[in-house]
N, C-alpha and C. Protein backbone atom coordinates (compact mmCIF):
# COMPACT_ATOMS: atom_id res chain seq x y z
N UNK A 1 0.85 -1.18 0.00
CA UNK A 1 0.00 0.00 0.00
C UNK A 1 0.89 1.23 0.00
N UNK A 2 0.45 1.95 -0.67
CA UNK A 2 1.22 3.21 -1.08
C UNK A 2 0.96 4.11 -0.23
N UNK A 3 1.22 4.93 0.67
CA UNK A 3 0.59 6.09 1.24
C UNK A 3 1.57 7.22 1.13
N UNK A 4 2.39 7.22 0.57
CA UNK A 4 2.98 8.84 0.37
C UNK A 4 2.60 9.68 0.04
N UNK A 5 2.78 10.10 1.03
CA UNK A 5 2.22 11.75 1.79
C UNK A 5 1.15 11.88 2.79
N UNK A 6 0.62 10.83 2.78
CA UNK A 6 -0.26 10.50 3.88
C UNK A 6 -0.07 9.28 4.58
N UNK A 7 1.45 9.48 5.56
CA UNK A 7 1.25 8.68 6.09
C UNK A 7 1.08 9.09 7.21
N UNK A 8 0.17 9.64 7.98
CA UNK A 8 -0.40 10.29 9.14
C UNK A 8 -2.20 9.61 9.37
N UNK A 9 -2.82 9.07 8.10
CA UNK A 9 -3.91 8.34 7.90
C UNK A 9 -4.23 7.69 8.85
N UNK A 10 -3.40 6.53 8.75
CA UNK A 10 -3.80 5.18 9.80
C UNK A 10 -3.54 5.78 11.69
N UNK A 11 -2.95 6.35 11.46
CA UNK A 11 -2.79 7.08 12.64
C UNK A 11 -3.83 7.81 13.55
N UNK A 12 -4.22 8.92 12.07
CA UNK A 12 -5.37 9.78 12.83
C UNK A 12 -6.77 8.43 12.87
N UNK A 13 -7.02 7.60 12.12
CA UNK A 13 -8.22 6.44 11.78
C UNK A 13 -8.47 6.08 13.41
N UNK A 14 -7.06 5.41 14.12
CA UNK A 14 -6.96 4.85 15.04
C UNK A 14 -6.87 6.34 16.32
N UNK A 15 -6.48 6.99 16.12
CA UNK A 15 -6.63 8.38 17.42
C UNK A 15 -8.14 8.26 17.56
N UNK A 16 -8.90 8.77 16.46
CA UNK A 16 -10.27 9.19 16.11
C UNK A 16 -10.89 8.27 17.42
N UNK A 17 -10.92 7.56 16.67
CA UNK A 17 -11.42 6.12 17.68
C UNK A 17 -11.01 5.82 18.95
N UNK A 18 -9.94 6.22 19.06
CA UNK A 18 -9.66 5.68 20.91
C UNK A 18 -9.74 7.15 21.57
N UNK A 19 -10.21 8.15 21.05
CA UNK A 19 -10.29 9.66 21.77
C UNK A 19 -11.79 9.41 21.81
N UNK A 20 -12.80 8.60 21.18
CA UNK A 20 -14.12 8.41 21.19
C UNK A 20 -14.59 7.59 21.93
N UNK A 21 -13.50 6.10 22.19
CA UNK A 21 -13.98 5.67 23.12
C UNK A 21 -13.27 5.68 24.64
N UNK A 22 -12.87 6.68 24.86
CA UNK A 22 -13.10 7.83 26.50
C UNK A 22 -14.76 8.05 26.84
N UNK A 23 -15.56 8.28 25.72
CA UNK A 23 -16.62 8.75 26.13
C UNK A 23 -17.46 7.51 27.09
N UNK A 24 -17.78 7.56 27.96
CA UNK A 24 -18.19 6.79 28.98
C UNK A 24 -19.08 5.88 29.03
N UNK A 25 -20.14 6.37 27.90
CA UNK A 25 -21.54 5.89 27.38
C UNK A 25 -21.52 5.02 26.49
N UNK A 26 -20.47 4.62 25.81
CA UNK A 26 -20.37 4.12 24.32
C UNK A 26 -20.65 2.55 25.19
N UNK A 27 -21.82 1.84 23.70
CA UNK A 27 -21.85 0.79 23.82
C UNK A 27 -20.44 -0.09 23.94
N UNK A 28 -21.34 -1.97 24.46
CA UNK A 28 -19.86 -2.37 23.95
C UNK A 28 -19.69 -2.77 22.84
N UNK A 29 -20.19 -3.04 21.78
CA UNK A 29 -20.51 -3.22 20.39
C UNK A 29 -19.18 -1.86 20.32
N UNK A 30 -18.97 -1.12 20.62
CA UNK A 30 -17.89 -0.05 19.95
C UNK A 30 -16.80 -0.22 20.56
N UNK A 31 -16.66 -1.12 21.26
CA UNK A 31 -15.20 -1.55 21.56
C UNK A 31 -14.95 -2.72 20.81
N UNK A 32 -15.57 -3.58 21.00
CA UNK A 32 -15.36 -4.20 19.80
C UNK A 32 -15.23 -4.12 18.55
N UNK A 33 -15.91 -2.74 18.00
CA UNK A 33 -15.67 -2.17 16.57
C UNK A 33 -14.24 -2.06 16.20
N UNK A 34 -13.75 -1.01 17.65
CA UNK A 34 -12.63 -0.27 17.54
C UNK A 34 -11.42 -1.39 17.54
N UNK A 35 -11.52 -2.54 18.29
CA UNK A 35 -10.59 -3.65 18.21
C UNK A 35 -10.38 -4.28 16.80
N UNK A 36 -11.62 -4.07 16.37
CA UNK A 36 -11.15 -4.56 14.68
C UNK A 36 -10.68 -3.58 13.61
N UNK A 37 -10.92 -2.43 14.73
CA UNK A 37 -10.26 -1.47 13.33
C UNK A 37 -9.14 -1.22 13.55
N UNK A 38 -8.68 -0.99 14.69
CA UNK A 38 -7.65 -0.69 15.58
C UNK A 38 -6.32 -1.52 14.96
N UNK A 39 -6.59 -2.98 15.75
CA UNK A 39 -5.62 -4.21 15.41
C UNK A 39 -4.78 -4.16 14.28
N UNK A 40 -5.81 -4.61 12.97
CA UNK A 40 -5.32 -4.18 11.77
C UNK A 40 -4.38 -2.95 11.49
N UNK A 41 -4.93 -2.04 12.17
CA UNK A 41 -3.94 -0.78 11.69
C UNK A 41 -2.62 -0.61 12.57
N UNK A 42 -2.69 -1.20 13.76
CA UNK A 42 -1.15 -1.69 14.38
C UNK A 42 -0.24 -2.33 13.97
N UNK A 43 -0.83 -3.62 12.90
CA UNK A 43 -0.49 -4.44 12.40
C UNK A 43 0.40 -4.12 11.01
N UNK A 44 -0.02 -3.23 10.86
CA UNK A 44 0.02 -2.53 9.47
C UNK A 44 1.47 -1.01 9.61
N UNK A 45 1.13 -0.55 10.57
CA UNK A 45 2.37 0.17 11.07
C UNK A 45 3.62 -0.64 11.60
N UNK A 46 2.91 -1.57 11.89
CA UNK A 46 4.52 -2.73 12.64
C UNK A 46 5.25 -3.08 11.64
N UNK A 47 4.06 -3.47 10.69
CA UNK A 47 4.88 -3.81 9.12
C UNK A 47 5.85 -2.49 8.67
N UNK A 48 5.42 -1.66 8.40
CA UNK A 48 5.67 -0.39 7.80
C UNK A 48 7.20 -0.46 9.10
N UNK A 49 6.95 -0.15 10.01
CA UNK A 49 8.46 0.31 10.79
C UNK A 49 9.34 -1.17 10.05
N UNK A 50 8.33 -2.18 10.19
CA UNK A 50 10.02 -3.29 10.23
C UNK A 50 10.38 -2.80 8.58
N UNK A 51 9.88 -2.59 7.75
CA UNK A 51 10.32 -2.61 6.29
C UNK A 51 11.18 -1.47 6.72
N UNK A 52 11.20 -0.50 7.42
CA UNK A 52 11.97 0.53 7.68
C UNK A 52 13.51 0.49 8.24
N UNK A 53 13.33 -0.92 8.95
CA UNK A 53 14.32 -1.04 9.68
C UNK A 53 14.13 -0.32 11.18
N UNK A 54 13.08 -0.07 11.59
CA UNK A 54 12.76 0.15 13.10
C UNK A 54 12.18 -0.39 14.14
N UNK A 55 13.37 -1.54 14.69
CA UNK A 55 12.88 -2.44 15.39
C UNK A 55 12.35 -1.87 16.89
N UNK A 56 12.30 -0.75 17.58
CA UNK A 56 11.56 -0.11 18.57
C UNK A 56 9.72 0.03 18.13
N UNK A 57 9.48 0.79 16.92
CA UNK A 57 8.63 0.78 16.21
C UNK A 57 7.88 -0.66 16.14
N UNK A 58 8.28 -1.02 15.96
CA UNK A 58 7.79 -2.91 15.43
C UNK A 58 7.40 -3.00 17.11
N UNK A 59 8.16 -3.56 17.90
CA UNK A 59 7.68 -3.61 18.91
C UNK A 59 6.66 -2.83 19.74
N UNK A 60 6.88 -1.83 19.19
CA UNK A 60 5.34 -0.92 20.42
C UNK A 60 4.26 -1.22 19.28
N UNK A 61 4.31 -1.10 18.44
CA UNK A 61 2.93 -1.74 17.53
C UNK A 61 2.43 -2.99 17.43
N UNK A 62 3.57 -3.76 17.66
CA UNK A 62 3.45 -5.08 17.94
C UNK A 62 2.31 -5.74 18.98
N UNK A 63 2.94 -5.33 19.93
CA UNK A 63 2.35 -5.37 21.55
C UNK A 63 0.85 -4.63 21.43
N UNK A 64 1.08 -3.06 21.12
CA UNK A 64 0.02 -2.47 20.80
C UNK A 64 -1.47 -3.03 20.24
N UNK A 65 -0.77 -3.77 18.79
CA UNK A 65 -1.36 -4.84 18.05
C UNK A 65 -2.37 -5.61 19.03
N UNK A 66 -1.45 -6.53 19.92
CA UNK A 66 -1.67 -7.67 20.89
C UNK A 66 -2.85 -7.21 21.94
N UNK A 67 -2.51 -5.79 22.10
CA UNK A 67 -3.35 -5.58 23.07
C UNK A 67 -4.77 -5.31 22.93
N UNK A 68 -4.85 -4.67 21.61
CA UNK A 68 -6.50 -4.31 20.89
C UNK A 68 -6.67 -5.93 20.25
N UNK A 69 -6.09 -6.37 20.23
CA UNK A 69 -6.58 -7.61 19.44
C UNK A 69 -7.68 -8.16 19.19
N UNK A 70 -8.88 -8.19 18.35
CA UNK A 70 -10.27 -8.31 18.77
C UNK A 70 -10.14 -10.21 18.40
N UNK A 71 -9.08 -11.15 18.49
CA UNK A 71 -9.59 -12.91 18.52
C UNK A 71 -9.40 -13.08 19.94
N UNK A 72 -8.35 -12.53 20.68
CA UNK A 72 -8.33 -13.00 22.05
C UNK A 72 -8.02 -11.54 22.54
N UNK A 73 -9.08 -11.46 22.89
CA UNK A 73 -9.53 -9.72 23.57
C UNK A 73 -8.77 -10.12 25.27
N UNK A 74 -8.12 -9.00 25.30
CA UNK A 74 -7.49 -8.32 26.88
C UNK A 74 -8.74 -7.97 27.32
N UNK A 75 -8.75 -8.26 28.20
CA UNK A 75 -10.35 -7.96 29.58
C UNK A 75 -9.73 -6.77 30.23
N UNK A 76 -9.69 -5.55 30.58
CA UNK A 76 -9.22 -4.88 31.77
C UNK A 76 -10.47 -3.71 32.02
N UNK A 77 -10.37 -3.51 33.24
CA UNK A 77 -11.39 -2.48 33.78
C UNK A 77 -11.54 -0.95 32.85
N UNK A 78 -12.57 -0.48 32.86
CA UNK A 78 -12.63 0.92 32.08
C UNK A 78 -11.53 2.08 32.52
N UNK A 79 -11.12 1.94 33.80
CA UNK A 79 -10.30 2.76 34.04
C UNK A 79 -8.73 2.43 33.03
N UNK A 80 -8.20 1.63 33.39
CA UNK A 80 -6.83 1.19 32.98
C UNK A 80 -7.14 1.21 31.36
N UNK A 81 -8.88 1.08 30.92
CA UNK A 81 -8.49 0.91 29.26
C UNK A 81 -8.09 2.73 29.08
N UNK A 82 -8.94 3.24 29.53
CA UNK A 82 -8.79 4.66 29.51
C UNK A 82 -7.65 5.21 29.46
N UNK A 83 -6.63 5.01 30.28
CA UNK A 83 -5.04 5.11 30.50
C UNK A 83 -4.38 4.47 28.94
N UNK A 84 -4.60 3.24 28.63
CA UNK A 84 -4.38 2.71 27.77
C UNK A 84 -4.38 3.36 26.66
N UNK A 85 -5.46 3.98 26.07
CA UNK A 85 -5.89 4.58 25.31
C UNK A 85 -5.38 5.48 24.85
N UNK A 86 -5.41 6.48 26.01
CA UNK A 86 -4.54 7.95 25.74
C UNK A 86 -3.22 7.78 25.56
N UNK A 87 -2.16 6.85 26.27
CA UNK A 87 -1.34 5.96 26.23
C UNK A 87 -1.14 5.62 24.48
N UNK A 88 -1.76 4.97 23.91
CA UNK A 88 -1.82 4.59 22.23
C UNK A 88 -1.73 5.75 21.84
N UNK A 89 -3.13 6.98 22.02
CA UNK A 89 -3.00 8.39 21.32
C UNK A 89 -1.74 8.98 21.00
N UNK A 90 -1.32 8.92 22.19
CA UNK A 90 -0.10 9.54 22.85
C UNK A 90 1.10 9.20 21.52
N UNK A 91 1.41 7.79 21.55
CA UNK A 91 1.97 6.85 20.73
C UNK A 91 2.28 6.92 19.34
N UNK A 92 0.46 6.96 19.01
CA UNK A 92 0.08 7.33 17.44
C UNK A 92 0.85 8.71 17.34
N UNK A 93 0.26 9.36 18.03
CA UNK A 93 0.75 11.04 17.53
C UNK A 93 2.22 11.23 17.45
N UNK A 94 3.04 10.60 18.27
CA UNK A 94 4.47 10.46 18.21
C UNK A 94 4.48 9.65 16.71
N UNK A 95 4.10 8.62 16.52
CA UNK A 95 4.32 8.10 15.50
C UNK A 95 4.76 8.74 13.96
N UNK A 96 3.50 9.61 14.01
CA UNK A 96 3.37 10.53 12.91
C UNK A 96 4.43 11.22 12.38
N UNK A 97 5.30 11.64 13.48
CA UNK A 97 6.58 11.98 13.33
C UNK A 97 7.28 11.67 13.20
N UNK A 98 7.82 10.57 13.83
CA UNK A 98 8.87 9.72 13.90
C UNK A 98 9.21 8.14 12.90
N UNK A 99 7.80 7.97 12.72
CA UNK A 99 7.94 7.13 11.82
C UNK A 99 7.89 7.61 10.41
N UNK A 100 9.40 6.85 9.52
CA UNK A 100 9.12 7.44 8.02
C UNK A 100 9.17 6.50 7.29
N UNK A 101 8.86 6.57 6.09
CA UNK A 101 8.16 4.96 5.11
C UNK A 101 9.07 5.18 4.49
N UNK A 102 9.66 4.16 4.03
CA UNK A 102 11.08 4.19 2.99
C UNK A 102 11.41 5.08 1.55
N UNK A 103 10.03 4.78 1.56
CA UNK A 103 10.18 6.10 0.08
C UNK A 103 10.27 7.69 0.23
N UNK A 104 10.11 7.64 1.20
CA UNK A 104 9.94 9.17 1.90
C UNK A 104 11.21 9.28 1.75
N UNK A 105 12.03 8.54 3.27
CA UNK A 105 13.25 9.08 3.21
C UNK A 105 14.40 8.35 1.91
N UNK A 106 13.52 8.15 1.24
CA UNK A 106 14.40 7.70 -0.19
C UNK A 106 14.62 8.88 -0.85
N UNK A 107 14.32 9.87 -0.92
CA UNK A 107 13.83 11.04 -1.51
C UNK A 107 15.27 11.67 -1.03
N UNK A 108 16.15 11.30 -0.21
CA UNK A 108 17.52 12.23 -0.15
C UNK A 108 18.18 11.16 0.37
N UNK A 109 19.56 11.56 -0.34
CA UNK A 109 20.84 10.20 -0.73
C UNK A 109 21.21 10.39 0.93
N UNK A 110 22.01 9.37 1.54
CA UNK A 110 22.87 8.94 2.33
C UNK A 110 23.59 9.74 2.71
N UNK A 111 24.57 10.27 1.35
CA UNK A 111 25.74 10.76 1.59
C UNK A 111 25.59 12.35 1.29
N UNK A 112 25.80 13.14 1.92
CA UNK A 112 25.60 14.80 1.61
C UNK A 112 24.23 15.27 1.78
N UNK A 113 23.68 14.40 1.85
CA UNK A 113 21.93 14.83 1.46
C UNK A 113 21.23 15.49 0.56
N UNK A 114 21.94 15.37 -1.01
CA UNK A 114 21.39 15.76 -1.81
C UNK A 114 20.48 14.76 -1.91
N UNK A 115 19.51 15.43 -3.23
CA UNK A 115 18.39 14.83 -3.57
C UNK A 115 18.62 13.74 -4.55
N UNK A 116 18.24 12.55 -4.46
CA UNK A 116 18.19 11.50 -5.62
C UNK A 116 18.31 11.69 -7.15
N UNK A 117 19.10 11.05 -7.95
CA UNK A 117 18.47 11.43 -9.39
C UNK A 117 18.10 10.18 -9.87
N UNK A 118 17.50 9.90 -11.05
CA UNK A 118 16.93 9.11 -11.59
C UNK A 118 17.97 7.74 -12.05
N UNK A 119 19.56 8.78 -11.95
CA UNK A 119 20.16 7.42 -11.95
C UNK A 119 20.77 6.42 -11.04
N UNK A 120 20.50 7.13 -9.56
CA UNK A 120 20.53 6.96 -8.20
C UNK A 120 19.67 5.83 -7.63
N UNK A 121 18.56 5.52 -8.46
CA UNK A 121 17.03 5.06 -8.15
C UNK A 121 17.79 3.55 -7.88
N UNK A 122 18.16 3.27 -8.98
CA UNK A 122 18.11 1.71 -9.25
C UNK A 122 19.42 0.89 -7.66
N UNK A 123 19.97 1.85 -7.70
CA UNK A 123 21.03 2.02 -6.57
C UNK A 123 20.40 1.60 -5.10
N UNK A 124 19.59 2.57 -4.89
CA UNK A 124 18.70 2.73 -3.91
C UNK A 124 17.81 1.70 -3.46
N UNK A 125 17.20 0.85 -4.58
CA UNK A 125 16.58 -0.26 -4.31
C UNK A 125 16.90 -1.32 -4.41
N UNK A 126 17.88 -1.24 -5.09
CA UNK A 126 19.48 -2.75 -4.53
C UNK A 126 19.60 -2.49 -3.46
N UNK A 127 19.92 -2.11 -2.87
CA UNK A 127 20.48 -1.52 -1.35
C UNK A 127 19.00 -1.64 -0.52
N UNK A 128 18.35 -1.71 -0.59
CA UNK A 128 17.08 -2.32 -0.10
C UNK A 128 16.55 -3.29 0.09
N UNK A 129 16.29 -3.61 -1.38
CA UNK A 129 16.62 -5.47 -1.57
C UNK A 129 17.59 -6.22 -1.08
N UNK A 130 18.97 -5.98 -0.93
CA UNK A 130 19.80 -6.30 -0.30
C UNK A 130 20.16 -6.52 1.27
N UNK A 131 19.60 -5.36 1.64
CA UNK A 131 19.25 -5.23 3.05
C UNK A 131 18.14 -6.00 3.61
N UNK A 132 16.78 -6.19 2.63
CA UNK A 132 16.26 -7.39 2.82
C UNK A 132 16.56 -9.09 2.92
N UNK A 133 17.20 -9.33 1.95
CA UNK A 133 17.79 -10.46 1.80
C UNK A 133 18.89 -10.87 3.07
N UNK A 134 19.55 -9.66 3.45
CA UNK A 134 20.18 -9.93 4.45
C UNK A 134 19.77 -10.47 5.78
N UNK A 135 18.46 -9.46 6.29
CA UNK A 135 17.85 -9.88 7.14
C UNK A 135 16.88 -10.96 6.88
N UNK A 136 17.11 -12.34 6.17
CA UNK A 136 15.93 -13.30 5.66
C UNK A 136 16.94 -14.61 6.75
N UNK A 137 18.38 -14.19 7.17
CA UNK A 137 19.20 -14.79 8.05
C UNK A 137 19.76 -15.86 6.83
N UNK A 138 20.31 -16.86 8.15
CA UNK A 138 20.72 -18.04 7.16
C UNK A 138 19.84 -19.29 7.20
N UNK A 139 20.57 -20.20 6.08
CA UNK A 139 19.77 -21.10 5.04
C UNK A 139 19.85 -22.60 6.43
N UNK A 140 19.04 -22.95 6.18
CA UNK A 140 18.94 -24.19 7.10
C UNK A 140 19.46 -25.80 6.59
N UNK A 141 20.30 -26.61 6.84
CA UNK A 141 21.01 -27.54 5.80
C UNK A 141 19.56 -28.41 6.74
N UNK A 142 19.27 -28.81 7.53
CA UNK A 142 18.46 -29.82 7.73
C UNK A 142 16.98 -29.95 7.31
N UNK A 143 16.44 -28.67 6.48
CA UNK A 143 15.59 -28.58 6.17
C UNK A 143 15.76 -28.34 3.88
N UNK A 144 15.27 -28.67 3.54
CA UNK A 144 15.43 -28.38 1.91
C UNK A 144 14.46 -27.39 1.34
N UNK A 145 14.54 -26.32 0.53
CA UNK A 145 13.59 -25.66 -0.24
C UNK A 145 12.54 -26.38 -0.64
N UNK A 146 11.87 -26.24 -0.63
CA UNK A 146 10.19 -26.48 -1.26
C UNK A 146 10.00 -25.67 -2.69
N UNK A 147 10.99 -25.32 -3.00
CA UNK A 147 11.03 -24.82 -4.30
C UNK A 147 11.21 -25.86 -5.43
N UNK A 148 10.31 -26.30 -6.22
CA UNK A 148 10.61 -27.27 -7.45
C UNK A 148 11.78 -27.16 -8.22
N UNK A 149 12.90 -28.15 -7.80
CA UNK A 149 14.47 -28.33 -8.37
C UNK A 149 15.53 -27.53 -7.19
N UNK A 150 14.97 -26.93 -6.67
CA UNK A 150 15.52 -26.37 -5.52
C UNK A 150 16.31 -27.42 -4.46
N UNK A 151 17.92 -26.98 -4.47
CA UNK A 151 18.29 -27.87 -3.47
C UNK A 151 19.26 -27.82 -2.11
N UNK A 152 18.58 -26.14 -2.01
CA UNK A 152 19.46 -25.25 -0.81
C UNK A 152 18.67 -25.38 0.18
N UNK A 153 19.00 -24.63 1.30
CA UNK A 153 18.02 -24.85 2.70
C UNK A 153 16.99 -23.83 2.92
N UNK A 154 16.61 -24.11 3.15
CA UNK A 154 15.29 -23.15 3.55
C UNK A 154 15.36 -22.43 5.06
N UNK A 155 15.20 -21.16 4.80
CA UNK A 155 15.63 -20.14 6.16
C UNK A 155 14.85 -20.24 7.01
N UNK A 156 15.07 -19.66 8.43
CA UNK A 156 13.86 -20.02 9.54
C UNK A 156 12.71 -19.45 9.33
N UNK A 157 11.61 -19.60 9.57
CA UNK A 157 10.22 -19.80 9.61
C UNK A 157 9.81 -19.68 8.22
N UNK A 158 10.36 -20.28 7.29
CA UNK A 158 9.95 -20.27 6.04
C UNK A 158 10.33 -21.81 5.25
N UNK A 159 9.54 -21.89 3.95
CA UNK A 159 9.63 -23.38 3.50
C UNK A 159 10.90 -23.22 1.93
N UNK A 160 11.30 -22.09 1.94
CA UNK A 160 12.14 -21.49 0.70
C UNK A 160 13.17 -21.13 1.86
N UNK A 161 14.29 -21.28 0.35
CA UNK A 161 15.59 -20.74 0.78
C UNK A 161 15.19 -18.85 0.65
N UNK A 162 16.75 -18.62 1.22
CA UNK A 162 16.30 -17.27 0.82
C UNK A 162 16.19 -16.64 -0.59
N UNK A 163 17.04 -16.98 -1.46
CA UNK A 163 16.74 -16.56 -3.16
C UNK A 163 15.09 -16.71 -3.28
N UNK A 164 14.13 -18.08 -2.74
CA UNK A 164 12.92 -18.04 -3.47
C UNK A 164 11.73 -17.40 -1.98
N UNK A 165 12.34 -17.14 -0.88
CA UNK A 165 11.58 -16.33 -0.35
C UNK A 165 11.67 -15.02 -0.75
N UNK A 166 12.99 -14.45 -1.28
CA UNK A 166 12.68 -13.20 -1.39
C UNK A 166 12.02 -13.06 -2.58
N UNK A 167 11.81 -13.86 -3.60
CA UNK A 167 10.84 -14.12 -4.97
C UNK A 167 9.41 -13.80 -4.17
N UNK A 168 9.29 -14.88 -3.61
CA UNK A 168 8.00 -14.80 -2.92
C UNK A 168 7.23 -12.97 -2.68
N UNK A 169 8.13 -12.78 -1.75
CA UNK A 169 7.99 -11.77 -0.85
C UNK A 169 8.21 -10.35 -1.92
N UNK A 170 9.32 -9.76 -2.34
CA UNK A 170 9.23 -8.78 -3.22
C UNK A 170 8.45 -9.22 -4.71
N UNK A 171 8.19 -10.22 -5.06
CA UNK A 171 7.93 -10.58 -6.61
C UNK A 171 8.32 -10.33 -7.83
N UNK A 172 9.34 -10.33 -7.58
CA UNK A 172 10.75 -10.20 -8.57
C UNK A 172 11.82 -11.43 -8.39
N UNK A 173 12.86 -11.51 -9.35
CA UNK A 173 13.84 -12.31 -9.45
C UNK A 173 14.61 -11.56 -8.21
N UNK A 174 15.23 -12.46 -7.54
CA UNK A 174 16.24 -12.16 -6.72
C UNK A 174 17.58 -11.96 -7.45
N UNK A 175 18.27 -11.03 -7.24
CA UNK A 175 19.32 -10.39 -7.53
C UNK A 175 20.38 -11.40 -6.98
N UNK A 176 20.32 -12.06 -5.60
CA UNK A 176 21.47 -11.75 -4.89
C UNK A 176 21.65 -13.54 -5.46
N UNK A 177 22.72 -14.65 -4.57
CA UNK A 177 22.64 -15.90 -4.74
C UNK A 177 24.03 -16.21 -3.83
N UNK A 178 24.17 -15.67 -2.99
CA UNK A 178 25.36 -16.00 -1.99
C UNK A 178 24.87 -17.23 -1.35
């Protein structure tokens, strides 16, 4: 999902909602709403930080995630959700700032901080891809690819080596083959 320039969206979606349910009166049918809207969109920022490389990020959304979770709902008293809540707000709104989506800060090079050029691009997303592949860890000899003719190991929590997970996962040929 693309959101450049709005990536403040999922943020304000999920504020909206937990600044609404403070209000005292709200059925419970709207906590339960908010757990399904909520979840998803934690879920969805956790993603977004880890593609970023922000493993602090990942974790408070993570948990965050865990905690709205509407399959195995956290029980806690109205008071402590309340705390909770503003607590997330609090969170989200930091977020907004602090979290940036890769294309954003793709938009200025590494080195000097000039701006990208078009022949910079292809650079930029090797170095991405790469950085992905890196973190896919190493290949497992006791386990084999599930890839048809495939006869390397397959990395942890996956049934592909890393060349055909990262196929999988970006949907492209993998570049790399170390």
């Amino acid at each position: 999902m693309n959101l450049s320039g709005r990536t403040w969206v999922p943020q304000s979606i999920a504020s909206v909602l937990l600044v609404w349910a403070l209000y005292p009166e709200n059925p419970y049918a709207y906590y339960i709403l908010l757990r399904w809207i909520c979840c998803p969109i934690f879920v969805f920022l956790a993603v977004q930080a880890s593609e970023n490389g922000q493993n602090g990020w990942v974790w408070a959304f993570g948990v965050t995630a865990v905690l709205y979770n509407p399959i195995f709902p956290v029980h806690l008293n109205r008071e402590i959700w309340s705390v909770l809540n503003i607590a997330t707000i609090v969170l989200l709104a930091i977020s907004v700032v602090r979290l940036k989506r890769w294309d954003q800060a793709a938009n200025v090079s590494q080195v000097g901080g000039a701006p990208r050029t078009a022949e910079s691009e292809p650079n930029i997303l090797r170095e991405a891809d790469y950085a992905f592949y890196r973190r896919l860890g190493l290949e497992r000899s006791d386990v084999t690819c599930k890839h048809t003719g495939c006869t390397r190991g397959a990395i942890a929590l996956s049934v592909f080596c890393r060349v055909h997970h990262f196929e999988q996962v970006r949907k492209k040929a993998c570049p790399f083959n170390d």
